[in-house]
C-alpha atoms as a PDB file:
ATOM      1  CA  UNK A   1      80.604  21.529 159.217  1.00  0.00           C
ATOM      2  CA  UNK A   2      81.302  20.251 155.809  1.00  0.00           C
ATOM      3  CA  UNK A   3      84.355  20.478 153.272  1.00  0.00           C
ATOM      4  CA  UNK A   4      82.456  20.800 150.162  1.00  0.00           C
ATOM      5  CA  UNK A   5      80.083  23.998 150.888  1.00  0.00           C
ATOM      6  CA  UNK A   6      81.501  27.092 152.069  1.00  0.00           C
ATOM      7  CA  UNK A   7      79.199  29.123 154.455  1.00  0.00           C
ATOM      8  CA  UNK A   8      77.352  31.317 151.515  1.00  0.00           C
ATOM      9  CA  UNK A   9      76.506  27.985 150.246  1.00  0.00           C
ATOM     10  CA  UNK A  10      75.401  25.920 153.417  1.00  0.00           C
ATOM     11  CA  UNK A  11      74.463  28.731 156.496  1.00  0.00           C
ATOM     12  CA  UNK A  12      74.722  26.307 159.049  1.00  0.00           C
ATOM     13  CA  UNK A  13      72.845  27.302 162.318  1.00  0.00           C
ATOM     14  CA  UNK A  14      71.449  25.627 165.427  1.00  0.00           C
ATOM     15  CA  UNK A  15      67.802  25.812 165.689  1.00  0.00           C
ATOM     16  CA  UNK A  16      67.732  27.032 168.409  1.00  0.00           C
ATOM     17  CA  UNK A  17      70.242  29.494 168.049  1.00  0.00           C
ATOM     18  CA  UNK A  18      68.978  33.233 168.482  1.00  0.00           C
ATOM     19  CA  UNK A  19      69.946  36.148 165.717  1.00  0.00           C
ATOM     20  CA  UNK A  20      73.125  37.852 167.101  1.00  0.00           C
ATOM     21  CA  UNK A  21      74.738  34.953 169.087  1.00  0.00           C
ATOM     22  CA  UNK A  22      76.542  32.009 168.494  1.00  0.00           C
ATOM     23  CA  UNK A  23      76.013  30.188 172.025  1.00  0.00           C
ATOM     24  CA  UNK A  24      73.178  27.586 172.413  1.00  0.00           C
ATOM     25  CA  UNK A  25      73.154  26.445 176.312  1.00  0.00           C
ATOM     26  CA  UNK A  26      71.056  23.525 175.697  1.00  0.00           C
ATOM     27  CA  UNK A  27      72.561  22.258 172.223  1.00  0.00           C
ATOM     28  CA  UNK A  28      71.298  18.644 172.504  1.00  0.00           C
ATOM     29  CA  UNK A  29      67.551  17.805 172.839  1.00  0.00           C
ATOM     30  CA  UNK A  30      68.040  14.987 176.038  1.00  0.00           C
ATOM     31  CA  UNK A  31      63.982  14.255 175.737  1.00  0.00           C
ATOM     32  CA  UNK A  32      65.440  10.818 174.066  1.00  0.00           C
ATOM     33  CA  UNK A  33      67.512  10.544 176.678  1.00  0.00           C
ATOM     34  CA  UNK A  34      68.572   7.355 179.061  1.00  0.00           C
ATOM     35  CA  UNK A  35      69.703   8.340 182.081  1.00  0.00           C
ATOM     36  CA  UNK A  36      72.681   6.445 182.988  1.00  0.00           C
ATOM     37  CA  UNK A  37      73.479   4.580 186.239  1.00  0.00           C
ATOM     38  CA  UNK A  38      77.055   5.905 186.092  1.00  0.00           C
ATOM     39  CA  UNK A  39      77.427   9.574 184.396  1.00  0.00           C
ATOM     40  CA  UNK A  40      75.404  12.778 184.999  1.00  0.00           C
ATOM     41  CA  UNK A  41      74.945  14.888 181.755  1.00  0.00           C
ATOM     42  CA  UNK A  42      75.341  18.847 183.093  1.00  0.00           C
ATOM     43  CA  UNK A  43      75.522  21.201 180.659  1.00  0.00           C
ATOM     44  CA  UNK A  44      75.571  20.728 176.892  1.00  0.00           C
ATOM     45  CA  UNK A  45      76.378  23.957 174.940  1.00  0.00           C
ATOM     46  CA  UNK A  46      76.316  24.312 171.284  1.00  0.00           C
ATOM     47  CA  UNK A  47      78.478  27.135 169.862  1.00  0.00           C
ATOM     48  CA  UNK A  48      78.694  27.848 166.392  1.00  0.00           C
ATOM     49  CA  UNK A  49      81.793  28.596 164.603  1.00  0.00           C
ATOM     50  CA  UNK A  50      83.085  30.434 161.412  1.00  0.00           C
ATOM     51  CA  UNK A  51      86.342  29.754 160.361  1.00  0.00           C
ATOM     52  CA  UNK A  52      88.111  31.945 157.400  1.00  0.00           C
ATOM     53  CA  UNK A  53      91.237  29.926 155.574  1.00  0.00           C
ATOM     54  CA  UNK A  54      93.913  31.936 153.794  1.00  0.00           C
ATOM     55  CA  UNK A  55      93.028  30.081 150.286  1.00  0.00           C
ATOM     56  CA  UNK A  56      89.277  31.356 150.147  1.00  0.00           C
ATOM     57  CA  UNK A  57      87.048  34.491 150.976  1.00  0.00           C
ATOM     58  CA  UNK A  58      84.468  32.513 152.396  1.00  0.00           C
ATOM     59  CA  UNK A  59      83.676  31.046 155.803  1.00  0.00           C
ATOM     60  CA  UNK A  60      83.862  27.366 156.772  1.00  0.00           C
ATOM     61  CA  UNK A  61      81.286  26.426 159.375  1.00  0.00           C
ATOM     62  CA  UNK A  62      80.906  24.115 162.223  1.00  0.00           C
ATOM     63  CA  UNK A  63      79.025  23.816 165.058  1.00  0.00           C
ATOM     64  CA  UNK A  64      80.523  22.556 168.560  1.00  0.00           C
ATOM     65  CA  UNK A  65      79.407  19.896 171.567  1.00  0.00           C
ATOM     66  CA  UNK A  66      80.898  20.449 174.770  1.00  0.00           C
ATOM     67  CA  UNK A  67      79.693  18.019 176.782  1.00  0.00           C
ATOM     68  CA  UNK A  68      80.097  18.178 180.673  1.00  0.00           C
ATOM     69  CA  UNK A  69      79.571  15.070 182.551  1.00  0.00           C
ATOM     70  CA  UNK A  70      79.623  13.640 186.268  1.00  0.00           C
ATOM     71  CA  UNK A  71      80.746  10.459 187.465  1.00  0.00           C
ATOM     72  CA  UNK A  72      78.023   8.930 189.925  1.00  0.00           C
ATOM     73  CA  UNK A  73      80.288   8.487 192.961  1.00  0.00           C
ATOM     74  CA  UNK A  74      77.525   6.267 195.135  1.00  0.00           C
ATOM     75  CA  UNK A  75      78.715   3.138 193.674  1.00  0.00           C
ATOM     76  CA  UNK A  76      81.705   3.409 193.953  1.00  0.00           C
ATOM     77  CA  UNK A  77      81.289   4.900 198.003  1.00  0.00           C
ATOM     78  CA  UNK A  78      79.490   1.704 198.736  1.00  0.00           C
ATOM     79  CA  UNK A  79      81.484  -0.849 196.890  1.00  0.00           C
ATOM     80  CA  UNK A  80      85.077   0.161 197.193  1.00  0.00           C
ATOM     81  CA  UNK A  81      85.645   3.097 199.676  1.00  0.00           C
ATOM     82  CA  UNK A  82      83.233   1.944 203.131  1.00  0.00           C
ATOM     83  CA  UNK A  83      84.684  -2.067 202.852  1.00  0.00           C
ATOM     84  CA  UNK A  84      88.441  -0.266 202.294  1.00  0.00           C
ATOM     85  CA  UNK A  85      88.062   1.580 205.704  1.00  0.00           C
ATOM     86  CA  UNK A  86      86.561  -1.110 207.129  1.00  0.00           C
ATOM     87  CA  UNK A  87      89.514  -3.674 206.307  1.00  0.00           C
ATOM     88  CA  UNK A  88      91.860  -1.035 207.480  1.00  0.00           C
ATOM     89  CA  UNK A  89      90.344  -0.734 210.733  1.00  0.00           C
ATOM     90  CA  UNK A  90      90.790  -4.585 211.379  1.00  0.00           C
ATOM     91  CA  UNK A  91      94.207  -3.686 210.549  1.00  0.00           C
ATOM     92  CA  UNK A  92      94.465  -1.300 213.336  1.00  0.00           C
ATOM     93  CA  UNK A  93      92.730  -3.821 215.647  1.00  0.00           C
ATOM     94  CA  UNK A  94      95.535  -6.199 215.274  1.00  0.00           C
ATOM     95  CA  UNK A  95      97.570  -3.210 217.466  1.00  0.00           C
ATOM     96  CA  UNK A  96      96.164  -3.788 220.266  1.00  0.00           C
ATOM     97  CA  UNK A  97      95.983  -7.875 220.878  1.00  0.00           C
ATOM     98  CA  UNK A  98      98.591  -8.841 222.986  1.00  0.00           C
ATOM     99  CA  UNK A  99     102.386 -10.062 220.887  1.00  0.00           C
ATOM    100  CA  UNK A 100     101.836 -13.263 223.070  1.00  0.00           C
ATOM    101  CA  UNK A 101      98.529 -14.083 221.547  1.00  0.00           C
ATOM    102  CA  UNK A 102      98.446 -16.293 218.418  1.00  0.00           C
ATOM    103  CA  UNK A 103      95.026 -14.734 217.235  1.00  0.00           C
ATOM    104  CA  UNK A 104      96.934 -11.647 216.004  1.00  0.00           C
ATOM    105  CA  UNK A 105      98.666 -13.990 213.470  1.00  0.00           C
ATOM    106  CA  UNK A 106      95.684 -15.613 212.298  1.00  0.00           C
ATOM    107  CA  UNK A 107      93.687 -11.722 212.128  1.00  0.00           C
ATOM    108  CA  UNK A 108      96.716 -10.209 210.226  1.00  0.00           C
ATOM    109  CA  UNK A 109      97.138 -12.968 207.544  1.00  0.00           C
ATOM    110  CA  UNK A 110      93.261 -13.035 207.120  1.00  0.00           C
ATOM    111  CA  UNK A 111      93.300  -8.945 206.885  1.00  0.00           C
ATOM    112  CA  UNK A 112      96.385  -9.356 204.492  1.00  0.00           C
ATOM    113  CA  UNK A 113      94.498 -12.619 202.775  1.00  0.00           C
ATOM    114  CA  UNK A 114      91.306  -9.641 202.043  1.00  0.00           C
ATOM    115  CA  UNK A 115      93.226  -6.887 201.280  1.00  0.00           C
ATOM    116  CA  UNK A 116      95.068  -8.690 198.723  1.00  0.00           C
ATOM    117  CA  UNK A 117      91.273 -10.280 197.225  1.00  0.00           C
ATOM    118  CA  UNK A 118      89.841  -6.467 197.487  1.00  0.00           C
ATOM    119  CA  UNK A 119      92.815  -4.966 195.762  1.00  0.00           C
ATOM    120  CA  UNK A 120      92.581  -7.674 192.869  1.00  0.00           C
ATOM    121  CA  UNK A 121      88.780  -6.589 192.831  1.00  0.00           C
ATOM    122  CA  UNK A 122      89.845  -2.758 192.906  1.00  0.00           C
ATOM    123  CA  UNK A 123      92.221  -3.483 190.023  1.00  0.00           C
ATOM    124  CA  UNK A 124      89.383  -4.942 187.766  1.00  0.00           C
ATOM    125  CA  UNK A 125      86.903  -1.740 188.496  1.00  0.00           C
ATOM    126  CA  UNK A 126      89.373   1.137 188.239  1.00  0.00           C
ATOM    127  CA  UNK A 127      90.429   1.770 184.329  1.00  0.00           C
ATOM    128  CA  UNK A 128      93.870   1.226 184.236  1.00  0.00           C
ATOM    129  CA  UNK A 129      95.936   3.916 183.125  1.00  0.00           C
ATOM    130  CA  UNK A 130     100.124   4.409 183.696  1.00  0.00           C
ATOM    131  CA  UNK A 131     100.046   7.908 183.968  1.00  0.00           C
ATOM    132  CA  UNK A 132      98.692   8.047 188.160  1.00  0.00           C
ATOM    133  CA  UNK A 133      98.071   5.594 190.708  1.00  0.00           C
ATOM    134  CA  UNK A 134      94.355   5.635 191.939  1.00  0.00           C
ATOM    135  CA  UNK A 135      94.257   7.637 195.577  1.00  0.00           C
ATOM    136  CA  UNK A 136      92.398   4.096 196.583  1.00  0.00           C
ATOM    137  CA  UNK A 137      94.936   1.830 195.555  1.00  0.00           C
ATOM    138  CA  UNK A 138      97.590   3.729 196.983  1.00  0.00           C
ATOM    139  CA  UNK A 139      95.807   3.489 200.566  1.00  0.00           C
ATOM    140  CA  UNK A 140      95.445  -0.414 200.320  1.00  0.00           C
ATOM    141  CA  UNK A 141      98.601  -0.483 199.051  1.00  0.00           C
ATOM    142  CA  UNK A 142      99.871   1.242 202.308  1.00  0.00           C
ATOM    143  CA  UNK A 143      97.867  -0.466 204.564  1.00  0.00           C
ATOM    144  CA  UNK A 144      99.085  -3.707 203.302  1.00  0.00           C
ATOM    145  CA  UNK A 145     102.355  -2.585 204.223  1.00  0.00           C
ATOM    146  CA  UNK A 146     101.181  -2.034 207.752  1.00  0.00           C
END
Protein backbone atom coordinates (compact mmCIF):
# COMPACT_ATOMS: atom_id res chain seq x y z
CA UNK A 1 0.00 0.00 0.00
CA UNK A 2 1.58 3.34 0.26
CA UNK A 3 1.78 6.17 3.05
CA UNK A 4 1.53 9.10 0.88
CA UNK A 5 -1.89 8.41 -1.17
CA UNK A 6 -4.94 7.62 0.57
CA UNK A 7 -7.31 5.20 -1.33
CA UNK A 8 -9.42 8.12 -3.30
CA UNK A 9 -6.09 9.03 -4.50
CA UNK A 10 -4.35 5.62 -5.43
CA UNK A 11 -7.45 2.70 -5.85
CA UNK A 12 -5.20 0.00 -5.51
CA UNK A 13 -6.58 -3.34 -6.97
CA UNK A 14 -5.25 -6.70 -8.17
CA UNK A 15 -5.75 -7.28 -11.75
CA UNK A 16 -7.16 -9.89 -11.46
CA UNK A 17 -9.39 -9.10 -8.83
CA UNK A 18 -13.24 -9.35 -9.77
CA UNK A 19 -15.85 -6.28 -8.88
CA UNK A 20 -17.40 -7.21 -5.46
CA UNK A 21 -14.53 -9.27 -3.87
CA UNK A 22 -11.42 -8.74 -2.35
CA UNK A 23 -9.91 -12.45 -2.65
CA UNK A 24 -7.58 -13.31 -5.61
CA UNK A 25 -6.73 -17.27 -5.33
CA UNK A 26 -3.95 -17.09 -7.68
CA UNK A 27 -2.31 -13.61 -6.63
CA UNK A 28 1.16 -14.29 -8.11
CA UNK A 29 1.67 -15.05 -11.86
CA UNK A 30 4.28 -18.40 -11.25
CA UNK A 31 4.70 -18.55 -15.36
CA UNK A 32 8.36 -17.03 -14.33
CA UNK A 33 8.61 -19.44 -12.03
CA UNK A 34 11.69 -21.97 -10.97
CA UNK A 35 10.57 -24.78 -9.48
CA UNK A 36 12.63 -25.55 -6.57
CA UNK A 37 14.31 -28.85 -5.58
CA UNK A 38 13.29 -28.26 -1.95
CA UNK A 39 9.79 -26.25 -1.49
CA UNK A 40 6.40 -26.78 -3.21
CA UNK A 41 4.51 -23.43 -3.84
CA UNK A 42 0.50 -24.40 -3.03
CA UNK A 43 -1.64 -21.78 -2.92
CA UNK A 44 -0.90 -18.08 -3.28
CA UNK A 45 -3.90 -15.80 -2.45
CA UNK A 46 -3.99 -12.15 -2.85
CA UNK A 47 -6.52 -10.31 -0.64
CA UNK A 48 -6.96 -6.79 -0.72
CA UNK A 49 -7.32 -4.66 2.23
CA UNK A 50 -8.82 -1.23 3.32
CA UNK A 51 -7.80 0.07 6.40
CA UNK A 52 -9.63 3.35 8.02
CA UNK A 53 -7.24 5.29 10.79
CA UNK A 54 -8.89 7.47 13.41
CA UNK A 55 -6.86 10.72 12.05
CA UNK A 56 -8.42 10.61 8.41
CA UNK A 57 -11.77 9.83 6.50
CA UNK A 58 -10.11 8.02 3.94
CA UNK A 59 -8.97 4.44 3.39
CA UNK A 60 -5.37 3.20 3.41
CA UNK A 61 -4.83 0.30 1.04
CA UNK A 62 -2.77 -2.75 0.79
CA UNK A 63 -2.83 -5.76 -0.82
CA UNK A 64 -1.71 -9.20 0.93
CA UNK A 65 0.63 -12.50 -0.07
CA UNK A 66 -0.04 -15.49 1.77
CA UNK A 67 2.13 -17.80 0.60
CA UNK A 68 1.72 -21.61 1.40
CA UNK A 69 4.63 -23.77 0.85
CA UNK A 70 5.79 -27.57 1.17
CA UNK A 71 8.95 -28.91 2.17
CA UNK A 72 10.07 -31.73 -0.39
CA UNK A 73 10.47 -34.56 2.13
CA UNK A 74 12.30 -37.16 -0.56
CA UNK A 75 15.61 -35.85 0.25
CA UNK A 76 15.56 -35.82 3.27
CA UNK A 77 13.75 -39.76 3.37
CA UNK A 78 16.73 -40.92 1.43
CA UNK A 79 19.56 -39.10 3.04
CA UNK A 80 18.82 -38.98 6.70
CA UNK A 81 15.77 -41.16 7.73
CA UNK A 82 16.47 -44.91 5.60
CA UNK A 83 20.59 -44.81 6.72
CA UNK A 84 19.14 -43.76 10.52
CA UNK A 85 17.02 -47.03 10.62
CA UNK A 86 19.48 -48.80 9.08
CA UNK A 87 22.32 -47.92 11.74
CA UNK A 88 19.80 -48.65 14.38
CA UNK A 89 19.14 -51.99 13.22
CA UNK A 90 22.96 -52.90 13.45
CA UNK A 91 22.39 -51.68 16.83
CA UNK A 92 19.84 -54.23 17.53
CA UNK A 93 22.04 -56.89 15.86
CA UNK A 94 24.65 -56.45 18.44
CA UNK A 95 21.68 -58.19 20.89
CA UNK A 96 21.94 -61.15 19.73
CA UNK A 97 25.94 -62.10 19.32
CA UNK A 98 26.96 -64.03 22.05
CA UNK A 99 28.62 -61.69 25.52
CA UNK A 100 31.60 -64.16 24.96
CA UNK A 101 32.27 -63.03 21.47
CA UNK A 102 34.69 -60.11 20.91
CA UNK A 103 32.95 -59.13 17.51
CA UNK A 104 30.12 -57.48 19.51
CA UNK A 105 32.78 -54.99 20.80
CA UNK A 106 34.24 -54.24 17.61
CA UNK A 107 30.23 -53.95 15.89
CA UNK A 108 29.10 -51.65 18.81
CA UNK A 109 32.07 -49.17 18.77
CA UNK A 110 31.86 -49.12 14.87
CA UNK A 111 27.82 -48.56 15.18
CA UNK A 112 28.65 -45.93 17.97
CA UNK A 113 31.87 -44.66 15.69
CA UNK A 114 28.70 -44.00 12.67
CA UNK A 115 26.18 -42.84 14.69
CA UNK A 116 28.30 -40.27 16.14
CA UNK A 117 29.69 -39.27 12.11
CA UNK A 118 25.77 -39.36 10.99
CA UNK A 119 24.64 -37.25 13.87
CA UNK A 120 27.52 -34.62 13.16
CA UNK A 121 26.14 -34.85 9.46
CA UNK A 122 22.42 -34.51 10.80
CA UNK A 123 23.54 -31.49 12.81
CA UNK A 124 24.93 -29.63 9.67
CA UNK A 125 21.49 -30.33 7.51
CA UNK A 126 18.85 -29.61 10.14
CA UNK A 127 18.59 -25.58 10.84
CA UNK A 128 19.41 -25.21 14.21
CA UNK A 129 16.98 -23.70 16.34
CA UNK A 130 16.78 -23.83 20.59
CA UNK A 131 13.27 -23.82 20.79
CA UNK A 132 12.72 -28.10 19.88
CA UNK A 133 14.93 -30.89 19.34
CA UNK A 134 14.50 -32.45 15.78
CA UNK A 135 12.23 -35.91 16.19
CA UNK A 136 15.53 -37.37 14.19
CA UNK A 137 18.06 -36.29 16.44
CA UNK A 138 16.28 -37.31 19.36
CA UNK A 139 16.12 -41.05 17.93
CA UNK A 140 19.99 -41.15 17.27
CA UNK A 141 20.40 -39.60 20.26
CA UNK A 142 18.55 -42.58 21.98
CA UNK A 143 19.92 -45.14 20.09
CA UNK A 144 23.33 -44.04 20.94
CA UNK A 145 22.41 -44.55 24.36
CA UNK A 146 21.51 -48.12 23.59
Amino acid sequence: GSWTYDGFQVDLRHIDEARGTSVVELGVDLSEFYTSAEWDILEVPAVRNEKFYTCCDEPYLDITFNITMRRKTLFYTVNLIIPCMGISFLTVLVFYLPSDSGEKVSLSISILLSLTVFFLLLAEIIPPTSLVVPLLGKFVLFTMIL
